[in-house]
PDB file of N, CA and C in Angstrom:
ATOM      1  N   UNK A   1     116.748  46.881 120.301  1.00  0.00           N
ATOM      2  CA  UNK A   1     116.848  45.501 120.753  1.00  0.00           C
ATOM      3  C   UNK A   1     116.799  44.564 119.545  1.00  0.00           C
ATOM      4  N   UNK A   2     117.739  43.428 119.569  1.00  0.00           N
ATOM      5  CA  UNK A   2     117.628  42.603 118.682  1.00  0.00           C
ATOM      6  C   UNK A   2     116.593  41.481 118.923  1.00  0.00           C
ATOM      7  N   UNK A   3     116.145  40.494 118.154  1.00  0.00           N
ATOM      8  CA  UNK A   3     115.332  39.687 118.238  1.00  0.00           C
ATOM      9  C   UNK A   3     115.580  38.740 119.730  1.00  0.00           C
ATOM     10  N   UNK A   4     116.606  38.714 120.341  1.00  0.00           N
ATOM     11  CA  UNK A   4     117.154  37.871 121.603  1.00  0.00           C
ATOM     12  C   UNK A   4     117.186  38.674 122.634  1.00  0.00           C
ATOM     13  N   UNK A   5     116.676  40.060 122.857  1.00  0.00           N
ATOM     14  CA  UNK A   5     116.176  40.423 123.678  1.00  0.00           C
ATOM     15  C   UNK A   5     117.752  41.626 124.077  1.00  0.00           C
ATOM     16  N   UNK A   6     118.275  41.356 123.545  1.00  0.00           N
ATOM     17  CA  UNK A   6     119.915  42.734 123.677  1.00  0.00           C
ATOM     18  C   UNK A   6     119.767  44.067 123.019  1.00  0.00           C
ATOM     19  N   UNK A   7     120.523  45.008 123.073  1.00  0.00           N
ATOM     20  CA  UNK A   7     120.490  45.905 122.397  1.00  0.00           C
ATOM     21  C   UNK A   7     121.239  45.458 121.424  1.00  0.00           C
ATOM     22  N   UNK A   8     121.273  46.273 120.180  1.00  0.00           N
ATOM     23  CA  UNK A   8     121.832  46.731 119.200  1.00  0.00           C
ATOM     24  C   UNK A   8     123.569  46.409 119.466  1.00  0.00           C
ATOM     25  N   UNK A   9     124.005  46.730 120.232  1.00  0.00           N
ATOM     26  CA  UNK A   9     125.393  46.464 120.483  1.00  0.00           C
ATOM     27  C   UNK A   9     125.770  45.484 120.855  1.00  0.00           C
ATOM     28  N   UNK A  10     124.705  44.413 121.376  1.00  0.00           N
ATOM     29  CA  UNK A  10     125.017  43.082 121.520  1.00  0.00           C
ATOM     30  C   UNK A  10     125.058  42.790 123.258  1.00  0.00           C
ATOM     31  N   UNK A  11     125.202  43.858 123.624  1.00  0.00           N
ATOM     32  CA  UNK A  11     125.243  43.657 125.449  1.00  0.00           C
ATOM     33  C   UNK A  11     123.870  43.780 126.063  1.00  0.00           C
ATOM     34  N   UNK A  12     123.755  43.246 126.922  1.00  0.00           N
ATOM     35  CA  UNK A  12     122.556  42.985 127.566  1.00  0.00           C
ATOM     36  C   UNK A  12     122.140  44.412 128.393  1.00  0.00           C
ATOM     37  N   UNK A  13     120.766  44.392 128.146  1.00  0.00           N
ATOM     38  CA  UNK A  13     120.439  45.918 128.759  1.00  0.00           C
ATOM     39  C   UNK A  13     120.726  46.237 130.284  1.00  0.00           C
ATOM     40  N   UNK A  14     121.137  47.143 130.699  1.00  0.00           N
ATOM     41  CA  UNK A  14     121.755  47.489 132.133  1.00  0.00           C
ATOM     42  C   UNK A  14     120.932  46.942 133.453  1.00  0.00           C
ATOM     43  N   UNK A  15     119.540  47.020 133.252  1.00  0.00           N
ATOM     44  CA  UNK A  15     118.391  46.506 134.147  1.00  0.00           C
ATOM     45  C   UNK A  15     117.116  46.489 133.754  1.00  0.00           C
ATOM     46  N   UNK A  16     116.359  45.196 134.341  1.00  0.00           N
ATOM     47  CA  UNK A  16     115.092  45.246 133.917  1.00  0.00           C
ATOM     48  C   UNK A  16     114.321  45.871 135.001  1.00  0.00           C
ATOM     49  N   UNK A  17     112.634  46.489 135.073  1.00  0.00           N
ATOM     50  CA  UNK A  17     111.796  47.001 135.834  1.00  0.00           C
ATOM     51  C   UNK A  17     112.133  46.489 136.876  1.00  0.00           C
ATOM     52  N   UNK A  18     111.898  44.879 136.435  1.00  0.00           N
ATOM     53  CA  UNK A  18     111.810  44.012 137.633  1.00  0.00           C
ATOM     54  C   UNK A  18     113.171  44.070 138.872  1.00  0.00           C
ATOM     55  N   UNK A  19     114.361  44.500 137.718  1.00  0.00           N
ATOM     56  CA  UNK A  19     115.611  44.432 139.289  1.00  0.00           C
ATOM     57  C   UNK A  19     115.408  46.538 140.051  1.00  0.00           C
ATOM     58  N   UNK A  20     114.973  47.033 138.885  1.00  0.00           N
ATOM     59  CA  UNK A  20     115.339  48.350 139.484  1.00  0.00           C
ATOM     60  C   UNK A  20     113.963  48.522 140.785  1.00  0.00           C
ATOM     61  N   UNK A  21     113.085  47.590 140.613  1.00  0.00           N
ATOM     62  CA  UNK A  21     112.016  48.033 141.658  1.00  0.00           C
ATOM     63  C   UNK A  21     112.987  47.146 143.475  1.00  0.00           C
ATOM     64  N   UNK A  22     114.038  46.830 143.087  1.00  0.00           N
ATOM     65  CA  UNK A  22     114.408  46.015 143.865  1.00  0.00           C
ATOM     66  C   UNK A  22     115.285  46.706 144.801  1.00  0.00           C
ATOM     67  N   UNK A  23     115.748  47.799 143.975  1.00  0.00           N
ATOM     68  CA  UNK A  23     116.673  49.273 144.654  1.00  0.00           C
ATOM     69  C   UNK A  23     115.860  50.360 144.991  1.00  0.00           C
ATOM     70  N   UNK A  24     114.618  50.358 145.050  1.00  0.00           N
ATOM     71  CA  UNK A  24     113.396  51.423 144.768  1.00  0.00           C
ATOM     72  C   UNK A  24     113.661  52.295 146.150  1.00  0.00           C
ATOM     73  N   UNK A  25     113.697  53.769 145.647  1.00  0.00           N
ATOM     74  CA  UNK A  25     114.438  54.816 147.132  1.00  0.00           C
ATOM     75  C   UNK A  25     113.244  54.835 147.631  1.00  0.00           C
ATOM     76  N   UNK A  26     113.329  54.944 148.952  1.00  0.00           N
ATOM     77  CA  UNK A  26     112.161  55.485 150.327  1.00  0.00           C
ATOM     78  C   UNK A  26     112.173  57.051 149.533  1.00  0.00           C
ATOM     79  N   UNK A  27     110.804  57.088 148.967  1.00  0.00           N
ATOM     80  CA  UNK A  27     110.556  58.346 148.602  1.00  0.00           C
ATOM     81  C   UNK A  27     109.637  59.581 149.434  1.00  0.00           C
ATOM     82  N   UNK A  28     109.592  58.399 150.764  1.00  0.00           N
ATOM     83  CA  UNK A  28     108.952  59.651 151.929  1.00  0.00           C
ATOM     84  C   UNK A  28     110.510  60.161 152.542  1.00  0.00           C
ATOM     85  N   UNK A  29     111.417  59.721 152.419  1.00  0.00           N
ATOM     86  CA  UNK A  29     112.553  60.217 152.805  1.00  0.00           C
ATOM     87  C   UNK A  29     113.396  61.281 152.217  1.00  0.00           C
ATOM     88  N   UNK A  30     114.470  62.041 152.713  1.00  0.00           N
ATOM     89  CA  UNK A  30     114.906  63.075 151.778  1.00  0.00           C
ATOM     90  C   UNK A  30     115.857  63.103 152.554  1.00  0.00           C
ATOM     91  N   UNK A  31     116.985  63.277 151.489  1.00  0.00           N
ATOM     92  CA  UNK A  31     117.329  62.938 150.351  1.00  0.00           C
ATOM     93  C   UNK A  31     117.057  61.479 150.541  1.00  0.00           C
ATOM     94  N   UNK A  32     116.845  61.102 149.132  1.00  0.00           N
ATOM     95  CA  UNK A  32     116.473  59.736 148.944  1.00  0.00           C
ATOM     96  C   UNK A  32     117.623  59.205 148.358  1.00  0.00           C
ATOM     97  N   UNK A  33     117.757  57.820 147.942  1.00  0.00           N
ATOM     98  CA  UNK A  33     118.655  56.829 147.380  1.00  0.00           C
ATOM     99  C   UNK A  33     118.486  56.087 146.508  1.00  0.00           C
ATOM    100  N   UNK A  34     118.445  56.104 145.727  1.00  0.00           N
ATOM    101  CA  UNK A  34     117.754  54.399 144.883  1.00  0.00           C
ATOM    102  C   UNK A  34     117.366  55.184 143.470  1.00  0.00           C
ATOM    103  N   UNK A  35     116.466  54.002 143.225  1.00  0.00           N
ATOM    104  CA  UNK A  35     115.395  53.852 141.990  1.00  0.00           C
ATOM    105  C   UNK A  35     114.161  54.858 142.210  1.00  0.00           C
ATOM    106  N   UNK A  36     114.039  55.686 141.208  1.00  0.00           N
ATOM    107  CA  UNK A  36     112.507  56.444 141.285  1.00  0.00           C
ATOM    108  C   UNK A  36     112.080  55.948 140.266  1.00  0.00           C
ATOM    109  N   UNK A  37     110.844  55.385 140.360  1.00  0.00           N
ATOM    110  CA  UNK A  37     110.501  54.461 138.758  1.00  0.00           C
ATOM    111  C   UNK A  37     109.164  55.986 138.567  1.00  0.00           C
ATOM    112  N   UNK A  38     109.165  55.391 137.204  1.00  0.00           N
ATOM    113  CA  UNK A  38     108.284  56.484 136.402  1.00  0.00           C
ATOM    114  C   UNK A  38     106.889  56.687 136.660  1.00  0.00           C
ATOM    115  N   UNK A  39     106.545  57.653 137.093  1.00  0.00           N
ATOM    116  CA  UNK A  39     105.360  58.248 137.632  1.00  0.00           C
ATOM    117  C   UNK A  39     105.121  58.096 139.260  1.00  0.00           C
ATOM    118  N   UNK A  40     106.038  57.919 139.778  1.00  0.00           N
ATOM    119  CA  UNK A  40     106.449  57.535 141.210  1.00  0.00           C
ATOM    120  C   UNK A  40     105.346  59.129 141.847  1.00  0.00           C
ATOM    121  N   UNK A  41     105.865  59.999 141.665  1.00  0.00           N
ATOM    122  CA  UNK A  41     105.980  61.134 142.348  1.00  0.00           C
ATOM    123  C   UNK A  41     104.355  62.113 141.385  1.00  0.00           C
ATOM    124  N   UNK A  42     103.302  62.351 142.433  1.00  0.00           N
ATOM    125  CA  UNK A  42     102.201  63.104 141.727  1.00  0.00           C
ATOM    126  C   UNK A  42     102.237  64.587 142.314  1.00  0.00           C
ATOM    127  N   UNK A  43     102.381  65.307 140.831  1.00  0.00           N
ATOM    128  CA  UNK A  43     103.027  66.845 141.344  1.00  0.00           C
ATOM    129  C   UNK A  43     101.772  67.392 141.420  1.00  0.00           C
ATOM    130  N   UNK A  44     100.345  67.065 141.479  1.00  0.00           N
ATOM    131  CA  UNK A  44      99.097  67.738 140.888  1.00  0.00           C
ATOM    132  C   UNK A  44      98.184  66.493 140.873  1.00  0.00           C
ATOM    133  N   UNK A  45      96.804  66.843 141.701  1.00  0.00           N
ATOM    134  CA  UNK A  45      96.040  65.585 141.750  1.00  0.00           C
ATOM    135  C   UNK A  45      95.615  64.827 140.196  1.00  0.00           C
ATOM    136  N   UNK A  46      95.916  64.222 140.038  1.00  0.00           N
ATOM    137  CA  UNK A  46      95.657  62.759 139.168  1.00  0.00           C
ATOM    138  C   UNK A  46      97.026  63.333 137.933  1.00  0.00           C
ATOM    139  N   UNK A  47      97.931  64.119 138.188  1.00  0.00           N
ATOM    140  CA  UNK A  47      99.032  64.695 137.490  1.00  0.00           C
ATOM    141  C   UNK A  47     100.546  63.655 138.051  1.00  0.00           C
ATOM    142  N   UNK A  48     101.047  63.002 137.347  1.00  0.00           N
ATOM    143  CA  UNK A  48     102.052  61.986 138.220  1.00  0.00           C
ATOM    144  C   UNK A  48     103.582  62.518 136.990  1.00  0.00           C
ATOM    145  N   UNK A  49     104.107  62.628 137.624  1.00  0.00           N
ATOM    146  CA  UNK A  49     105.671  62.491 136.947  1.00  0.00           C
ATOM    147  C   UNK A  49     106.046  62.104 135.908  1.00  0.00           C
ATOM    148  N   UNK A  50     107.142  62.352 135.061  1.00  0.00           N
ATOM    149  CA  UNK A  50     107.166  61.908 133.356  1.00  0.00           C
ATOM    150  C   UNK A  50     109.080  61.320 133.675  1.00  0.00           C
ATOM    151  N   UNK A  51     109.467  61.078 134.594  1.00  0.00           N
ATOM    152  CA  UNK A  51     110.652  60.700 135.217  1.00  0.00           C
ATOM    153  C   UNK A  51     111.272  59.782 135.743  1.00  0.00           C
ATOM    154  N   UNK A  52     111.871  58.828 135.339  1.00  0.00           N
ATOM    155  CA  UNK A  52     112.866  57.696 135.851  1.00  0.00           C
ATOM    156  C   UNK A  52     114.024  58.383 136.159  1.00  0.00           C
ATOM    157  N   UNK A  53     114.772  57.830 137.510  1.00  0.00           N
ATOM    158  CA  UNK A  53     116.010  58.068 137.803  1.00  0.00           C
ATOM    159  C   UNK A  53     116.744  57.091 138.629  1.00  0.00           C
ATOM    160  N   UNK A  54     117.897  57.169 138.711  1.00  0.00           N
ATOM    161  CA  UNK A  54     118.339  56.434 140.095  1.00  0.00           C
ATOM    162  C   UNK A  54     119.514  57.555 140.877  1.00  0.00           C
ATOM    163  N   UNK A  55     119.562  57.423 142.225  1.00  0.00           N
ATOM    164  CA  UNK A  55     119.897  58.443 142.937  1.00  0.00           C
ATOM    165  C   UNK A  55     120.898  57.955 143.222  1.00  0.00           C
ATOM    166  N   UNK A  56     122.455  57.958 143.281  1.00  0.00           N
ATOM    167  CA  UNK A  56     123.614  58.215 144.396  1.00  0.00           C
ATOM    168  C   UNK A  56     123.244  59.110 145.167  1.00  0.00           C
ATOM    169  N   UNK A  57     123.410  59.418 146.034  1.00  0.00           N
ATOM    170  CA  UNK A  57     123.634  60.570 147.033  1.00  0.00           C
ATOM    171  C   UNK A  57     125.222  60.577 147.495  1.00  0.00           C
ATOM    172  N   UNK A  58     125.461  60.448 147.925  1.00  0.00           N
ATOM    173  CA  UNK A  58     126.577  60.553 148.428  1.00  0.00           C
ATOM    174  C   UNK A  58     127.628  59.102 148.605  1.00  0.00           C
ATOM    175  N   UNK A  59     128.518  59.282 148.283  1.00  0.00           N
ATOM    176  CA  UNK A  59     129.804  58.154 148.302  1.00  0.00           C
ATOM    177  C   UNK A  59     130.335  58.605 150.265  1.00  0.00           C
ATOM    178  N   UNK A  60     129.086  58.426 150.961  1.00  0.00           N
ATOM    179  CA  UNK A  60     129.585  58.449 152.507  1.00  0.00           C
ATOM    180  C   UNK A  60     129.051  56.883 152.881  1.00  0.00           C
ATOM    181  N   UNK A  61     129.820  56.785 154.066  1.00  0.00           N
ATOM    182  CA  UNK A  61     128.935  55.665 154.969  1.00  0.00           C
ATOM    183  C   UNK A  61     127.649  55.328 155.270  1.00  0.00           C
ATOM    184  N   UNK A  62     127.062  56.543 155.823  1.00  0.00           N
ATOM    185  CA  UNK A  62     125.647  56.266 155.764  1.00  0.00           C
ATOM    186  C   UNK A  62     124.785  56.933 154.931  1.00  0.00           C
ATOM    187  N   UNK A  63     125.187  56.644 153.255  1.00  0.00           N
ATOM    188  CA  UNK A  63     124.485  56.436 152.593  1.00  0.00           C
ATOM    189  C   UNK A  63     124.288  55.282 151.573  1.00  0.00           C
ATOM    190  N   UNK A  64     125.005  54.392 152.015  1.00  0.00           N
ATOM    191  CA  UNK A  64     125.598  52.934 151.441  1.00  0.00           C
ATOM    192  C   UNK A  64     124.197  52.455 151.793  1.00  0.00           C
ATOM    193  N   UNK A  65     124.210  51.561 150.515  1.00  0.00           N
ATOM    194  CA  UNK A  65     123.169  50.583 149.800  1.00  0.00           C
ATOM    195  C   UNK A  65     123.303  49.458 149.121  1.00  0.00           C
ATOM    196  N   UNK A  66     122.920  48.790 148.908  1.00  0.00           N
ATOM    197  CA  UNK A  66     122.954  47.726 147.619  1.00  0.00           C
ATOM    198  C   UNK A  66     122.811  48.685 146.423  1.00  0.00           C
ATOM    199  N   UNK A  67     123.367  48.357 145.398  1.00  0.00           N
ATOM    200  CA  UNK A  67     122.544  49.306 144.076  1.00  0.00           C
ATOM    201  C   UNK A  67     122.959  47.724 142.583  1.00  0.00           C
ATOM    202  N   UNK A  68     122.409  48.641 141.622  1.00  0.00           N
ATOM    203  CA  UNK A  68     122.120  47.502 140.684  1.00  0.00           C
ATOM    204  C   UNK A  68     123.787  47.547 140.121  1.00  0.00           C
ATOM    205  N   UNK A  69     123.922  45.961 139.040  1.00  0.00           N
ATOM    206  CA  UNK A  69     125.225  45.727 138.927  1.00  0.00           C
ATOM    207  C   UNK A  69     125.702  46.779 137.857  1.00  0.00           C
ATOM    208  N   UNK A  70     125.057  47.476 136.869  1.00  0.00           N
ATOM    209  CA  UNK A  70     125.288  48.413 136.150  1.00  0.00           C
ATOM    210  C   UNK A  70     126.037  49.662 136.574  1.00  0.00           C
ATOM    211  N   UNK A  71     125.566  49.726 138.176  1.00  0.00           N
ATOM    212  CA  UNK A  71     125.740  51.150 139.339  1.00  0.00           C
ATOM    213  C   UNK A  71     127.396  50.507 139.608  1.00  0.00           C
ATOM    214  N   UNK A  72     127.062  49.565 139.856  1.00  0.00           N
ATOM    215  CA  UNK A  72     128.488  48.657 141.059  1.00  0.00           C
ATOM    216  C   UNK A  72     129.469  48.771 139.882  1.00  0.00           C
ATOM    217  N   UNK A  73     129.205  48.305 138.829  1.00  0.00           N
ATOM    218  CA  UNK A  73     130.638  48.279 137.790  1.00  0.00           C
ATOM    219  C   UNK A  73     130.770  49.873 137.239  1.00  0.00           C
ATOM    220  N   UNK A  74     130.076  50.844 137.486  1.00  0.00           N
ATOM    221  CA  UNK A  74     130.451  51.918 137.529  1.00  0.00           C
ATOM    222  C   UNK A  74     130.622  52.947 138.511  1.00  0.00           C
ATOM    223  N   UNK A  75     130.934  52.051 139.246  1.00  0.00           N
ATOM    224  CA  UNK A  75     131.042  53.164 140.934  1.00  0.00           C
ATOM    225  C   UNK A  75     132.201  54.011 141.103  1.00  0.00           C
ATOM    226  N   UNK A  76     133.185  53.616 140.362  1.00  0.00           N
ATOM    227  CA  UNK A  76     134.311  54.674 140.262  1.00  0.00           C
ATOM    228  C   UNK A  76     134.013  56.576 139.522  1.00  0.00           C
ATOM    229  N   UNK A  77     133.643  55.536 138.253  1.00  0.00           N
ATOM    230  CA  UNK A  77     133.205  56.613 137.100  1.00  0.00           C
ATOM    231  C   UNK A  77     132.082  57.464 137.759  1.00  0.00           C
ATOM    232  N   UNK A  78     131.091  57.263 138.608  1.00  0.00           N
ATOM    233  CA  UNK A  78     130.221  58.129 139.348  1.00  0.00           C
ATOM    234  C   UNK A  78     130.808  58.686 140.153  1.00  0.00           C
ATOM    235  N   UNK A  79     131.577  58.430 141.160  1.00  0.00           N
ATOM    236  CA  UNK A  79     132.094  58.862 142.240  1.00  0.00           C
ATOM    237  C   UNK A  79     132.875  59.813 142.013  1.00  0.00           C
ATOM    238  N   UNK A  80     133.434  59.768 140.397  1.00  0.00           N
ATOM    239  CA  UNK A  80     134.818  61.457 140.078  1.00  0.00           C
ATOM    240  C   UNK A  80     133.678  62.169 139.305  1.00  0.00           C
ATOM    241  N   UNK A  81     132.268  62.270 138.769  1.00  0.00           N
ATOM    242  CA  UNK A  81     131.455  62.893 138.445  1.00  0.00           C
ATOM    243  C   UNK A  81     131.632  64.121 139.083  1.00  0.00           C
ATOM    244  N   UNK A  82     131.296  64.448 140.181  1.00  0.00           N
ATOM    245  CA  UNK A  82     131.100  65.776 141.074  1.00  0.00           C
ATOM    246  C   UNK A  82     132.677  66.489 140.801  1.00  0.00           C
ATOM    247  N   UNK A  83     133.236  66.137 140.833  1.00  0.00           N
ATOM    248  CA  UNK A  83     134.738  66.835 140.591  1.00  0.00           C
ATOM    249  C   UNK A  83     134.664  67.400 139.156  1.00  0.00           C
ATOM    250  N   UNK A  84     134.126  67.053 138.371  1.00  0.00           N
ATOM    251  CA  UNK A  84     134.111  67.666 136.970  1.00  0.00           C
ATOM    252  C   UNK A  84     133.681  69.074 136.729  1.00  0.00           C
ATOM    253  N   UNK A  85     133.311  69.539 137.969  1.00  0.00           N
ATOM    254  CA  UNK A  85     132.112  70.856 138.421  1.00  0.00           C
ATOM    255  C   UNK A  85     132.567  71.750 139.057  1.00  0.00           C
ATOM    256  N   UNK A  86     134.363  71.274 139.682  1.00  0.00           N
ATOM    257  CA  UNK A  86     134.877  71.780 141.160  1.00  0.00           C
ATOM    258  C   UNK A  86     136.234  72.189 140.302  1.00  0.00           C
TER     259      UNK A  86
END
């Protein structure tokens, strides 16, 4: 980050805490959707997670969401991901 708060490349960082807690997946649910913010998930009593993620699940109907603008201007480029495998 430069002194104005950007990265190094000059573009503004993809999301702050504050928007990704705003996509945050129902993590009693499964499969989930969204934002897993870091230490979300305790694998072992007082033992919590070392993991940030954000989840697509599926490019179906009912798994449509809001997601952050970083997700939205790359929704193509995610969506031919799984084909890279097939």
């Amino acid at each position: 980050m430069n002194s104005t708060g950007n990265s190094l490349s000059g573009k503004k960082p993809p999301s702050s805490p504050e928007e990704k807690l705003k996509y945050m997946a129902d993590l009693e649910a499964e499969p989930y959707n969204g934002h897993q913010p870091l230490r979300a998930i305790e694998i072992l009593p007082g033992l919590r997670d070392n993991v940030e993620f954000y989840n697509v699940f599926r490019f179906t109907p009912q798994h449509e969401r809001k997601h952050l603008d970083v997700i939205k201007r790359n929704f193509a480029k995610i969506g031919r991901f799984p084909s890279l495998f097939s």
